[in-house]
PDB file of N, CA and C in Angstrom:
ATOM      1  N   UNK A   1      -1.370  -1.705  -1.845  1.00  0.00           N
ATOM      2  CA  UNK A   1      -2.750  -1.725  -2.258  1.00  0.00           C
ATOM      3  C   UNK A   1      -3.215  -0.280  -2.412  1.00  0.00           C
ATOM      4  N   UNK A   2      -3.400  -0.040  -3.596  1.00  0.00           N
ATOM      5  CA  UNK A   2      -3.821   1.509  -4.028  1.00  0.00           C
ATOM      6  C   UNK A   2      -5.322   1.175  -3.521  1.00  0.00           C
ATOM      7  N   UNK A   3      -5.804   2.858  -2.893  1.00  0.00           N
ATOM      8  CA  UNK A   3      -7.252   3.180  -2.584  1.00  0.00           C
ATOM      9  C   UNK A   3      -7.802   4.274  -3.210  1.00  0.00           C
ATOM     10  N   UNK A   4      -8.933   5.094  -3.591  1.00  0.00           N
ATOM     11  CA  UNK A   4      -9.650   5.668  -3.507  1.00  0.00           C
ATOM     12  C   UNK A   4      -9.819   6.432  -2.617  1.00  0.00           C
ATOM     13  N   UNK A   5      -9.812   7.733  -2.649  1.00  0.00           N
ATOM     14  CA  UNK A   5     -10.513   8.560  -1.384  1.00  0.00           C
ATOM     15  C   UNK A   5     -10.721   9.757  -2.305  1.00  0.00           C
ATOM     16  N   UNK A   6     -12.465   9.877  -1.657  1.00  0.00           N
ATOM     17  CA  UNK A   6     -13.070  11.110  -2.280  1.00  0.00           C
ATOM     18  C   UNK A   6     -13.724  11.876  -1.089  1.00  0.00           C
ATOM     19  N   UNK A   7     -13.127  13.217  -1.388  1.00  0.00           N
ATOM     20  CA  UNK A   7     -13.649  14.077  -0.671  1.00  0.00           C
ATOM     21  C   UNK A   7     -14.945  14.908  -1.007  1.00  0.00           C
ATOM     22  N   UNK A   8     -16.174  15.009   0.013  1.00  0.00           N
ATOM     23  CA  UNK A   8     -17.735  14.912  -0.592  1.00  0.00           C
ATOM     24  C   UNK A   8     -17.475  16.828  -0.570  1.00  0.00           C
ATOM     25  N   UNK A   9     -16.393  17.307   0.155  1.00  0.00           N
ATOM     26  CA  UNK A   9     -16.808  18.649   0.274  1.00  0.00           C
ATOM     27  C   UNK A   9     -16.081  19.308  -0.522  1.00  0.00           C
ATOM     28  N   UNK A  10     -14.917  19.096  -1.256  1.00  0.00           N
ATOM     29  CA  UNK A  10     -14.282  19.624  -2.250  1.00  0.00           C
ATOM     30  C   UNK A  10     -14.602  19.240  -3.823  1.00  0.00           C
ATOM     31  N   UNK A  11     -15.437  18.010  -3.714  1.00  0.00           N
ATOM     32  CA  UNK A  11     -15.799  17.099  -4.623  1.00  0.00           C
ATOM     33  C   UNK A  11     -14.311  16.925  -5.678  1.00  0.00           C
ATOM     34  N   UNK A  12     -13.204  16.171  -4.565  1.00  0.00           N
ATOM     35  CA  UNK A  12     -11.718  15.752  -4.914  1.00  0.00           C
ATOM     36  C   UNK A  12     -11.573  14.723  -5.118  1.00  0.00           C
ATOM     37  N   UNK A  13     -10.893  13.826  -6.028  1.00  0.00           N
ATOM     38  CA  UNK A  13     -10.618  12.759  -5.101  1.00  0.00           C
ATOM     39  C   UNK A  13      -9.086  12.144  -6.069  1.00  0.00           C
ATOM     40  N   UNK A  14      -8.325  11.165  -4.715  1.00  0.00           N
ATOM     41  CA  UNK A  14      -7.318  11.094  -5.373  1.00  0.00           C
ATOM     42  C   UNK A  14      -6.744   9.635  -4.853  1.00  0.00           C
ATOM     43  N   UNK A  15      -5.588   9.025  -5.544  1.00  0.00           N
ATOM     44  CA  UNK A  15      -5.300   7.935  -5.491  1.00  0.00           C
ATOM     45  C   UNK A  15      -4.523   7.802  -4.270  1.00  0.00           C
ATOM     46  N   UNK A  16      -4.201   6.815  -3.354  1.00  0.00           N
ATOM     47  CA  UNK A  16      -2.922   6.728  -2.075  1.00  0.00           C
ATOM     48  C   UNK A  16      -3.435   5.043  -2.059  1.00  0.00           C
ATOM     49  N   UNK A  17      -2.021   5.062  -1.042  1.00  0.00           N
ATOM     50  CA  UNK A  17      -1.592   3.932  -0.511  1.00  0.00           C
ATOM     51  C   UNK A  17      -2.618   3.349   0.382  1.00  0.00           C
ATOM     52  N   UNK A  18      -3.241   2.343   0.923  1.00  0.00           N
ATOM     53  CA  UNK A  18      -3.982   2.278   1.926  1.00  0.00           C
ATOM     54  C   UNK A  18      -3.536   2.671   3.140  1.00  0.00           C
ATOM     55  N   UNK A  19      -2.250   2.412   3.526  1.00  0.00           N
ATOM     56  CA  UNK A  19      -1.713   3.022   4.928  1.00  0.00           C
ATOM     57  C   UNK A  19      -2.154   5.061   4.715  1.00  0.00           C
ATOM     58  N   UNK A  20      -2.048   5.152   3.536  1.00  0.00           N
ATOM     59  CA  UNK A  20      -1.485   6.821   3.905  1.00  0.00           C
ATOM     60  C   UNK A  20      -2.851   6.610   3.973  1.00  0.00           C
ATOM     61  N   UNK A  21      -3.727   6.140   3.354  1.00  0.00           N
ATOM     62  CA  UNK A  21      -5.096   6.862   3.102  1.00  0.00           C
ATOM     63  C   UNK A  21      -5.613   6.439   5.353  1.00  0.00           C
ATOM     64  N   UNK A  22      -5.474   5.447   5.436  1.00  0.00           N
ATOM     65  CA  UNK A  22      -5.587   5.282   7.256  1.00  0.00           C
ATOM     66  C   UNK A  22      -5.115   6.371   7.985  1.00  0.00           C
ATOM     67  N   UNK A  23      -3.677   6.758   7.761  1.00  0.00           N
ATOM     68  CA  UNK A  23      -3.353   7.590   8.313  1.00  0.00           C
ATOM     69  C   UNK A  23      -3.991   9.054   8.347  1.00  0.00           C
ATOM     70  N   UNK A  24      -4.604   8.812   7.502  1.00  0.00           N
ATOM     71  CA  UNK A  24      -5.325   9.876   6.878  1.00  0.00           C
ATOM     72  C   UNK A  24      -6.764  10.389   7.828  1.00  0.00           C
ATOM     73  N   UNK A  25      -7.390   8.854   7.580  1.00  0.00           N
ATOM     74  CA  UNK A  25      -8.388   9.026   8.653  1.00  0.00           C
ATOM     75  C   UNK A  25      -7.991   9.346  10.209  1.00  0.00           C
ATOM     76  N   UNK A  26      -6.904   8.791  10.701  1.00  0.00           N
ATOM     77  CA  UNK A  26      -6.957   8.756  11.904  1.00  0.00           C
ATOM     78  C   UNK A  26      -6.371  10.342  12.304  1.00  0.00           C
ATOM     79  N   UNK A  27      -5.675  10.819  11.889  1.00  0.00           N
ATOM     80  CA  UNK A  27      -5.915  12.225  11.634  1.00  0.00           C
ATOM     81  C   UNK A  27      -6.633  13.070  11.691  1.00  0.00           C
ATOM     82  N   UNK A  28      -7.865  12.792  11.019  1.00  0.00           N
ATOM     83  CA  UNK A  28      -9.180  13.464  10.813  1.00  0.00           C
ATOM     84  C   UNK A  28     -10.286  12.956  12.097  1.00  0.00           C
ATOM     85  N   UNK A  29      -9.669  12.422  12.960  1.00  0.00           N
ATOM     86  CA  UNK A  29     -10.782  11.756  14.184  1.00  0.00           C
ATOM     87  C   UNK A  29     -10.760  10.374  13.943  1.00  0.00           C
ATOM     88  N   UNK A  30     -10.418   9.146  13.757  1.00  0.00           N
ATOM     89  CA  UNK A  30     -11.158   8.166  13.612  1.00  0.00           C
ATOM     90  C   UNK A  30     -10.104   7.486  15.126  1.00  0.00           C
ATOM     91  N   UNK A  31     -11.080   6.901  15.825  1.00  0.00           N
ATOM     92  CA  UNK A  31     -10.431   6.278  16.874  1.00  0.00           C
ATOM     93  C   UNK A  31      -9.352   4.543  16.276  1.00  0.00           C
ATOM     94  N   UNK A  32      -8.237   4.983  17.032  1.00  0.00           N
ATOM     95  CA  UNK A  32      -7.387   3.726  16.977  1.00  0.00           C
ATOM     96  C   UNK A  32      -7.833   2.599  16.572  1.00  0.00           C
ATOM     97  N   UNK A  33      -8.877   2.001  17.839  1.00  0.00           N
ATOM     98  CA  UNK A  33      -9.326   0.952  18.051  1.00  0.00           C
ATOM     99  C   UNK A  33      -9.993   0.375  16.736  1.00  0.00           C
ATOM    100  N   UNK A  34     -10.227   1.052  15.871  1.00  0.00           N
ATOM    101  CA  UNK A  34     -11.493   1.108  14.440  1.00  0.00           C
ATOM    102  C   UNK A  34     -10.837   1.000  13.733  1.00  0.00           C
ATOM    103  N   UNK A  35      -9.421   0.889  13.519  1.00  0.00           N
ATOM    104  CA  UNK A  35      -8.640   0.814  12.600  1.00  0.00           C
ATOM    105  C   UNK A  35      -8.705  -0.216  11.787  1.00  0.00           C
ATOM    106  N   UNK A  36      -8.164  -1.819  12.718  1.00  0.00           N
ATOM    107  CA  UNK A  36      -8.386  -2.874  11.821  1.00  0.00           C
ATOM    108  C   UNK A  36      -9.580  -2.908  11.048  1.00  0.00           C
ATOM    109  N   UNK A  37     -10.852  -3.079  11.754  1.00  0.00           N
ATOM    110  CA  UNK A  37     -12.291  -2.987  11.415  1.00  0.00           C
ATOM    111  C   UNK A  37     -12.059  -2.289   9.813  1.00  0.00           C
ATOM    112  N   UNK A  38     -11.908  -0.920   9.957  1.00  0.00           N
ATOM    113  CA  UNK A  38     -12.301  -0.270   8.906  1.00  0.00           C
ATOM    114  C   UNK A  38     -11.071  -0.528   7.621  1.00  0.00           C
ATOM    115  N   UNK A  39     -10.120  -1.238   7.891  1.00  0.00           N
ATOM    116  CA  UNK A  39      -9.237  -1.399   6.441  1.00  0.00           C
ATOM    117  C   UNK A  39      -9.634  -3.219   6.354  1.00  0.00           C
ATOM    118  N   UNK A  40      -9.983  -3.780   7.191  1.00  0.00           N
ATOM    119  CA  UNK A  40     -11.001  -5.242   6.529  1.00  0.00           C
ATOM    120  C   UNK A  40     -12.050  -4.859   5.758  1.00  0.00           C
ATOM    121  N   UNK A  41     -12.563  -4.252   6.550  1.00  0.00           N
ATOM    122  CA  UNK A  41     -13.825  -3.637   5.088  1.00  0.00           C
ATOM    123  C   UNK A  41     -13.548  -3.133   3.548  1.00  0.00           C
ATOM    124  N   UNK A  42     -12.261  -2.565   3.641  1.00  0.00           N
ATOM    125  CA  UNK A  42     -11.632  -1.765   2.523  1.00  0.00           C
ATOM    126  C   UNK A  42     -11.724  -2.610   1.885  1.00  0.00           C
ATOM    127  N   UNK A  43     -10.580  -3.514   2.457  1.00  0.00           N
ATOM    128  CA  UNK A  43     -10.030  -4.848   1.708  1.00  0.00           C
ATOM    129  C   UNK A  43     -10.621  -5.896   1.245  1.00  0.00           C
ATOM    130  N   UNK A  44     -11.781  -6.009   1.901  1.00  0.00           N
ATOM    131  CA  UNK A  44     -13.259  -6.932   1.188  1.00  0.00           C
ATOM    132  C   UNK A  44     -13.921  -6.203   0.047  1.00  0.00           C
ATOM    133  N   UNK A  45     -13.706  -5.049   0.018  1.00  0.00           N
ATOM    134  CA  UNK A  45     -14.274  -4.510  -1.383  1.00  0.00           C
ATOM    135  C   UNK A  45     -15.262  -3.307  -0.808  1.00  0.00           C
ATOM    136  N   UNK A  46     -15.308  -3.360   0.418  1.00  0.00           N
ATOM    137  CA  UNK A  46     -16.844  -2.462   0.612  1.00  0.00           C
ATOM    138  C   UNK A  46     -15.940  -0.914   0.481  1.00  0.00           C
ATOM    139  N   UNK A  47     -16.934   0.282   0.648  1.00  0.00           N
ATOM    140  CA  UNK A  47     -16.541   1.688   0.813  1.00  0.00           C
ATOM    141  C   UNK A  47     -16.832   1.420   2.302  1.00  0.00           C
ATOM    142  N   UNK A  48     -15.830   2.643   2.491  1.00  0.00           N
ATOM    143  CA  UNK A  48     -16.043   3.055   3.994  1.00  0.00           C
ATOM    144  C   UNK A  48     -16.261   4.800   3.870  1.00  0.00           C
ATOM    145  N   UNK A  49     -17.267   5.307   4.950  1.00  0.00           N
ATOM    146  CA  UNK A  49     -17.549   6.601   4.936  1.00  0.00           C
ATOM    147  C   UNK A  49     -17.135   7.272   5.685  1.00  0.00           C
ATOM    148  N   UNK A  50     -16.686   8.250   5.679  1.00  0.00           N
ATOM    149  CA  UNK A  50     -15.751   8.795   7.444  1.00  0.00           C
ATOM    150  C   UNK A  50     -17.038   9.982   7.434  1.00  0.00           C
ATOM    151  N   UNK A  51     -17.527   9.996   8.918  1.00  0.00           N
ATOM    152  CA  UNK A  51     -18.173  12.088   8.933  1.00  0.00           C
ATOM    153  C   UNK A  51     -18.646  12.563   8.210  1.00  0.00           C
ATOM    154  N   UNK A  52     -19.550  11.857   7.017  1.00  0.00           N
ATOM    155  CA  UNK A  52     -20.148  12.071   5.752  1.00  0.00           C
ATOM    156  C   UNK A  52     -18.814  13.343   4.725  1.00  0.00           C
ATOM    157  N   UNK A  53     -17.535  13.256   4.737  1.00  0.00           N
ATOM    158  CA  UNK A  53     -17.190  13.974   4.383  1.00  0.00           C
ATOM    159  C   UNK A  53     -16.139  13.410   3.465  1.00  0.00           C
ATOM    160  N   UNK A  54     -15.247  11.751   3.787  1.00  0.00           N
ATOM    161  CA  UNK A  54     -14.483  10.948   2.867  1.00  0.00           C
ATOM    162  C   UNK A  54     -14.926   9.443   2.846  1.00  0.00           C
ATOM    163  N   UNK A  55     -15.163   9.249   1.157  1.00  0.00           N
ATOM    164  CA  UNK A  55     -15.077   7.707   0.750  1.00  0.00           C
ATOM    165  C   UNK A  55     -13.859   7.491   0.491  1.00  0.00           C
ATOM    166  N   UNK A  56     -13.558   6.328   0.787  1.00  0.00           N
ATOM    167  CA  UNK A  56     -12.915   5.270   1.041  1.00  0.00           C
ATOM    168  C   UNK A  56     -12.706   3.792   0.023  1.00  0.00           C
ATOM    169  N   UNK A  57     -12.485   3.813  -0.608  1.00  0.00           N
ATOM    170  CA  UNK A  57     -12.848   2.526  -1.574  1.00  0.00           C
ATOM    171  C   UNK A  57     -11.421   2.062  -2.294  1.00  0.00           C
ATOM    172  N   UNK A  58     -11.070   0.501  -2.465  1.00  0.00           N
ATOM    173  CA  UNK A  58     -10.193   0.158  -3.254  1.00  0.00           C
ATOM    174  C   UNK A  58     -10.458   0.732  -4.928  1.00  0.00           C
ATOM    175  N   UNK A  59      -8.878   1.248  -5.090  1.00  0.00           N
ATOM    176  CA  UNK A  59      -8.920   1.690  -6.563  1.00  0.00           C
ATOM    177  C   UNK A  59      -8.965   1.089  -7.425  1.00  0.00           C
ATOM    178  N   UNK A  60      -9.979   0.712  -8.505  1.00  0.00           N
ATOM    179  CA  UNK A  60     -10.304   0.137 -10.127  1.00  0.00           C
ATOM    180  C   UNK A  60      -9.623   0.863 -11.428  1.00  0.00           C
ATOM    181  N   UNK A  61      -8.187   0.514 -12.097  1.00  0.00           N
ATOM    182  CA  UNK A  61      -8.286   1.258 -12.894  1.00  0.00           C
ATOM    183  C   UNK A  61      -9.110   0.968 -13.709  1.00  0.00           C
ATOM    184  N   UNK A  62      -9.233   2.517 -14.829  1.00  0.00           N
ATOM    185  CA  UNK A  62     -10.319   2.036 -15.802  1.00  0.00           C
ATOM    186  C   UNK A  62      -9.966   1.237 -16.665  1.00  0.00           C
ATOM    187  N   UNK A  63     -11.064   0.398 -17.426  1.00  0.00           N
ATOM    188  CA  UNK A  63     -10.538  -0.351 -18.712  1.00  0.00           C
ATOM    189  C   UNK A  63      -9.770   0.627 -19.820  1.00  0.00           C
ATOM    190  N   UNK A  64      -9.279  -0.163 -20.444  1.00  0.00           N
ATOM    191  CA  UNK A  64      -8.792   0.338 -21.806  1.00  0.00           C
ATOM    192  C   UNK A  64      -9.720   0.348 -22.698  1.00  0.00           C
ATOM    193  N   UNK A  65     -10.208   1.179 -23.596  1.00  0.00           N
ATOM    194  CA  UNK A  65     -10.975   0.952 -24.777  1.00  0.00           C
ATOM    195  C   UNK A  65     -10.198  -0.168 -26.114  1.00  0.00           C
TER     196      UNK A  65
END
């Protein structure tokens, strides 16, 4: 399951795996325990915000014209 993650302070953002993109967070501070929580949310469609600093969102490619 490809994700989304944008970074608000580099204004980056780039495509990953959902695991890497987790791993990612938990890295950056996010406690263990929050883990499931926050990739159900992914996976329902919502964004998730880490530290006002990374979104989080399943990836849409764009349409084709």
């Amino acid at each position: 399951m490809q994700v989304e993650i944008y970074n608000n302070k580099s204004l980056c953002s780039e495509t990953k795996h959902l695991s890497q993109a987790l791993l990612i967070l938990l890295s950056k501070g996010l406690p263990l325990d929050q883990l499931p929580q926050v990739k159900e949310s992914i996976l329902a469609g919502n964004e998730f915000e880490f530290k006002n600093s990374y979104i989080i969102r399943l990836y849409k490619k764009p349409l084709k014209p």
